[in-house]
N, C-alpha and C. Protein backbone atom coordinates (compact mmCIF):
# COMPACT_ATOMS: atom_id res chain seq x y z
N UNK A 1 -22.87 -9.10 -4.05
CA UNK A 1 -21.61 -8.47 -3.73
C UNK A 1 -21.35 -8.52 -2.21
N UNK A 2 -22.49 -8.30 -1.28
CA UNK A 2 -22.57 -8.38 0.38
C UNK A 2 -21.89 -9.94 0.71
N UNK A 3 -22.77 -10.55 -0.06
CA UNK A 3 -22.16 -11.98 -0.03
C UNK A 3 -20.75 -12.16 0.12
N UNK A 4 -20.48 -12.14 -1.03
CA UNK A 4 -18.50 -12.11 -1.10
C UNK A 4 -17.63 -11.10 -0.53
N UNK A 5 -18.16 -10.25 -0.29
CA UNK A 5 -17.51 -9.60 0.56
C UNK A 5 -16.87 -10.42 1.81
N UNK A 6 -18.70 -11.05 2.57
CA UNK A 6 -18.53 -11.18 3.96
C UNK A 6 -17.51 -13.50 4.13
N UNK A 7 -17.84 -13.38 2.90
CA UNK A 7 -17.26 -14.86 2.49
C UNK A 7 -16.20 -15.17 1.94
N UNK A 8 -15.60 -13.87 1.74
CA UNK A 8 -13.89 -14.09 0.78
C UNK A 8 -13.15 -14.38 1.88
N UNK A 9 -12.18 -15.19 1.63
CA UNK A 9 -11.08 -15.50 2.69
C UNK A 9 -9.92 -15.02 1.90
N UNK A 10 -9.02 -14.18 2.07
CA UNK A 10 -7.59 -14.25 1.18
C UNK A 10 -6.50 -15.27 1.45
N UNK A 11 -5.69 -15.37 0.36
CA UNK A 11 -4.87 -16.67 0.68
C UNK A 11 -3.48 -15.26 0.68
N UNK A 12 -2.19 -15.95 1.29
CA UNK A 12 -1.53 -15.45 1.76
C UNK A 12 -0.27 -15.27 0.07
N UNK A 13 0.08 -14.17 0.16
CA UNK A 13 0.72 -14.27 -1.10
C UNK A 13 2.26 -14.25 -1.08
N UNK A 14 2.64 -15.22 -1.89
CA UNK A 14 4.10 -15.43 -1.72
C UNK A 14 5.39 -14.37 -1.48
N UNK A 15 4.96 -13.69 -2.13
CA UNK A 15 5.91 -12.14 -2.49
C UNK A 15 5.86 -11.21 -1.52
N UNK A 16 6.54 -10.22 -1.65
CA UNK A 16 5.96 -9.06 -1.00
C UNK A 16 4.95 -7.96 -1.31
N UNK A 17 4.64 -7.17 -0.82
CA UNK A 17 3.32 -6.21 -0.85
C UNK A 17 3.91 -5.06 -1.23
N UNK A 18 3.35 -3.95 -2.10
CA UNK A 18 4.17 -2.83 -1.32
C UNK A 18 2.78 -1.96 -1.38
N UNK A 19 3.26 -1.04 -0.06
CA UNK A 19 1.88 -0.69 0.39
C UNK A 19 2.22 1.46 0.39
N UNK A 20 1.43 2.27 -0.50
CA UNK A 20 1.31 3.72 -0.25
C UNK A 20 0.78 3.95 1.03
N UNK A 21 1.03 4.49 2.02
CA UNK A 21 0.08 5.16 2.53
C UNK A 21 0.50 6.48 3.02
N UNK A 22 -1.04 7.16 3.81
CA UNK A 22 -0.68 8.65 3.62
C UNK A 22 0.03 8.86 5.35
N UNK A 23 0.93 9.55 5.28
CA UNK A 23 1.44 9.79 7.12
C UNK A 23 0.34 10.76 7.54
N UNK A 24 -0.82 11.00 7.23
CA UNK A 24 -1.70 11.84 8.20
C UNK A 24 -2.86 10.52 8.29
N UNK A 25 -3.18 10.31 9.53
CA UNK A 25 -4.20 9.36 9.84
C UNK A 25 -5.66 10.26 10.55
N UNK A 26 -7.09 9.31 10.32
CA UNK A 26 -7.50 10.27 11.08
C UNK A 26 -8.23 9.47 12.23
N UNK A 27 -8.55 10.35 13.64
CA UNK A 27 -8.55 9.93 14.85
C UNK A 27 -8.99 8.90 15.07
N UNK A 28 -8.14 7.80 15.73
CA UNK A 28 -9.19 6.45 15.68
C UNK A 28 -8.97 5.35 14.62
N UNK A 29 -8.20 5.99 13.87
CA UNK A 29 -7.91 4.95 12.51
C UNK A 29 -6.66 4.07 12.99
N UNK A 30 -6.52 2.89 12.45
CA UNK A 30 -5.74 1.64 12.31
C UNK A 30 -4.38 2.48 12.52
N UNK A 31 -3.98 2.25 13.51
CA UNK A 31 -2.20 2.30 13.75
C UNK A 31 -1.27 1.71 13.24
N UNK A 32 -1.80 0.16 12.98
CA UNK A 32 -1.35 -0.57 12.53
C UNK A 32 -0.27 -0.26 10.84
N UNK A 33 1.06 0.56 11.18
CA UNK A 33 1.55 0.77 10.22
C UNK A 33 1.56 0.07 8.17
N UNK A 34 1.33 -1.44 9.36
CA UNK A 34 1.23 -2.34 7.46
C UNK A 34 0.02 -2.26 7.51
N UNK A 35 -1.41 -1.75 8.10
CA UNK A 35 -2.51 -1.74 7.80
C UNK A 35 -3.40 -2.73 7.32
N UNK A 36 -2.78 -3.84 8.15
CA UNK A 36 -2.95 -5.68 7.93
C UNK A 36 -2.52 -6.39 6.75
N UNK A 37 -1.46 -5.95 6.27
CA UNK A 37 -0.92 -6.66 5.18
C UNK A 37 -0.04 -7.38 5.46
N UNK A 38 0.63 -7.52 6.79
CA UNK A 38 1.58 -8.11 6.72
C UNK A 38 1.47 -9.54 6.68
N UNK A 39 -0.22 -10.28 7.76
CA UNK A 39 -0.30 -11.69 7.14
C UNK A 39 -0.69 -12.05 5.96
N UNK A 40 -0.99 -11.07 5.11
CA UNK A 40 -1.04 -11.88 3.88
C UNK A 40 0.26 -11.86 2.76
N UNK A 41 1.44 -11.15 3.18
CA UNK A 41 2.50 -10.77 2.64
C UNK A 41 3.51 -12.11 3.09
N UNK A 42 3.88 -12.79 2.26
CA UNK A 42 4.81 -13.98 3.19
C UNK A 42 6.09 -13.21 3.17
N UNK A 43 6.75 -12.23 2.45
CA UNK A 43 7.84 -11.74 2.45
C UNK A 43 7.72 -10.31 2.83
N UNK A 44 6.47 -10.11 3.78
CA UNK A 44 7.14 -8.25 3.97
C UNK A 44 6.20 -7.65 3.54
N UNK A 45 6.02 -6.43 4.23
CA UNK A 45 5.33 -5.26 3.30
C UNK A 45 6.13 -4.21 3.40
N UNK A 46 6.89 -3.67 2.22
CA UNK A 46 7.25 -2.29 2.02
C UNK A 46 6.62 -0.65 2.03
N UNK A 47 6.18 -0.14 3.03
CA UNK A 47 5.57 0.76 3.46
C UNK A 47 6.09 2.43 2.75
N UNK A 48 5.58 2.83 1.72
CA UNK A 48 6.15 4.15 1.69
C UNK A 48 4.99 5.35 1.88
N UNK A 49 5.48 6.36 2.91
CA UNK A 49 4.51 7.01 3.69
C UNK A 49 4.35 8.25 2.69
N UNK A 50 3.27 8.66 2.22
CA UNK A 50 3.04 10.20 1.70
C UNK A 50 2.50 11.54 2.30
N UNK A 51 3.20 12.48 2.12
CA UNK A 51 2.56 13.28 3.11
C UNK A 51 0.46 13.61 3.10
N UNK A 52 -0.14 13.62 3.66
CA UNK A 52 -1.23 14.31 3.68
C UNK A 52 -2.35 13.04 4.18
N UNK A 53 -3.67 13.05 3.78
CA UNK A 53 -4.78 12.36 4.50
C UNK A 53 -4.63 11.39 3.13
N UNK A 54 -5.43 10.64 3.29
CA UNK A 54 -6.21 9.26 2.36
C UNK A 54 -6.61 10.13 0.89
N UNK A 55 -7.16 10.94 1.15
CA UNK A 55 -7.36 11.13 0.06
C UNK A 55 -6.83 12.37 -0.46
N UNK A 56 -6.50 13.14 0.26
CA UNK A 56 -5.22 14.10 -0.38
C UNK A 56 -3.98 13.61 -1.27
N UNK A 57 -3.37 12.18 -0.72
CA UNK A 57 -2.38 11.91 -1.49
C UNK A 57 -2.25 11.65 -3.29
N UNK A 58 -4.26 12.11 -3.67
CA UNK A 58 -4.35 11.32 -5.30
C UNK A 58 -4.36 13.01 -6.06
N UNK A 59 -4.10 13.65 -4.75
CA UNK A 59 -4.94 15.38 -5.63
C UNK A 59 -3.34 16.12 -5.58
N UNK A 60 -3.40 17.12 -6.39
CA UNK A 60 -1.93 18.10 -6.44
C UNK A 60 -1.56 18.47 -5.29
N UNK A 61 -0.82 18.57 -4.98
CA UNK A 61 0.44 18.60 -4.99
C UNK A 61 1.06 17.02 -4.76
N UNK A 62 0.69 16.54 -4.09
CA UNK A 62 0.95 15.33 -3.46
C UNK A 62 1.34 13.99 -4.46
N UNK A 63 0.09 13.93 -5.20
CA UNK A 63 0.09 13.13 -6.44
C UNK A 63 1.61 12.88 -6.75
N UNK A 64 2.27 14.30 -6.70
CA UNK A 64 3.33 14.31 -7.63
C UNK A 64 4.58 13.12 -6.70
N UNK A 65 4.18 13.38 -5.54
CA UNK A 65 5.05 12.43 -4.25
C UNK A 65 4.75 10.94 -4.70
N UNK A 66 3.56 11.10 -4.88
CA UNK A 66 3.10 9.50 -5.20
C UNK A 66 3.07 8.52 -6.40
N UNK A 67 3.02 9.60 -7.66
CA UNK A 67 4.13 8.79 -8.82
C UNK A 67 5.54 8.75 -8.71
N UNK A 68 6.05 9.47 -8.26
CA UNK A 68 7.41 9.35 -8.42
C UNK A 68 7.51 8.38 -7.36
N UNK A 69 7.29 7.62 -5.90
CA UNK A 69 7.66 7.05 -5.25
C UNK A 69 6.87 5.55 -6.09
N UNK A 70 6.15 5.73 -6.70
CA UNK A 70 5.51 4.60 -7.49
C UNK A 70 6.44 3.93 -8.73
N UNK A 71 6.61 4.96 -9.62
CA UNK A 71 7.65 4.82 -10.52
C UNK A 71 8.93 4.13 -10.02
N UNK A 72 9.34 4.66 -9.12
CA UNK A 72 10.84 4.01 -8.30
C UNK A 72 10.52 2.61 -8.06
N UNK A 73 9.33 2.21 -7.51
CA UNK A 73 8.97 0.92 -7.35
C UNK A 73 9.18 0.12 -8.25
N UNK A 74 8.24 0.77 -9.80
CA UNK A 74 8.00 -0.06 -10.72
C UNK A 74 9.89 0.10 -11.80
N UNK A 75 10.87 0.84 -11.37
CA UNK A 75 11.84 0.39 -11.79
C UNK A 75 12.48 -0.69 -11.17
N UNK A 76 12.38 -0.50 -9.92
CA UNK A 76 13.01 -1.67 -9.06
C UNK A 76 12.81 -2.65 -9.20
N UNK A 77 11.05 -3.12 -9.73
CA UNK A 77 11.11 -4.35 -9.95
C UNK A 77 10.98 -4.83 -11.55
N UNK A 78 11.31 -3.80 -12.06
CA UNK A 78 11.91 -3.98 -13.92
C UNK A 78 13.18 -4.55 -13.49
N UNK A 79 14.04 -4.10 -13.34
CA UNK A 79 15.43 -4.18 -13.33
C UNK A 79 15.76 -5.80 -12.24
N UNK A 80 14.94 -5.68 -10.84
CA UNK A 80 14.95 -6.83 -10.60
C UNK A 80 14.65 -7.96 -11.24
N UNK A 81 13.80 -7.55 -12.43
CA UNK A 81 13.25 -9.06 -13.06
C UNK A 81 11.61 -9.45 -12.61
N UNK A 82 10.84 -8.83 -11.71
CA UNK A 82 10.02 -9.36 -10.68
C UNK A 82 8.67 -8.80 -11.26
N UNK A 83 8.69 -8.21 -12.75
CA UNK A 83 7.65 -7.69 -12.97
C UNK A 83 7.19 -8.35 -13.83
């Protein structure tokens, strides 16, 4: 598993990304808003921010922020066709 880890190269993916993350960072962590997705995104990464830390956003209250902004996704790309 160390192996492939340190040997995977990703190839760049045609589409866009869409990326959760939480708006509380902690000190020292990646600023980097797309959180390096954007070179592997050839069209974009769609960023939607949730309130709380990394791992607050999977526990109550929050959760509830994060299906529903998930769900909206996964209609958008029903209705677009893209799913």
């Amino acid at each position: 598993a160390i192996k492939a880890l340190r040997e995977y190269v990703p190839k760049v993916y045609p589409g866009y990304v869409t990326l959760f993350r939480a708006s509380k960072q902690a000190a020292g962590y990646n600023n980097d808003p797309e959180l390096g997705w954007r070179k592997l995104a050839a069209e974009g990464v769609r960023v939607h921010q949730i309130p709380g830390y990394h791992g607050s956003i999977v526990m109550e209250p929050r959760v509830r922020i994060l299906a529903e902004q998930l769900q909206m996704c996964l209609s958008e790309a029903q209705s677009s066709g893209t799913t």
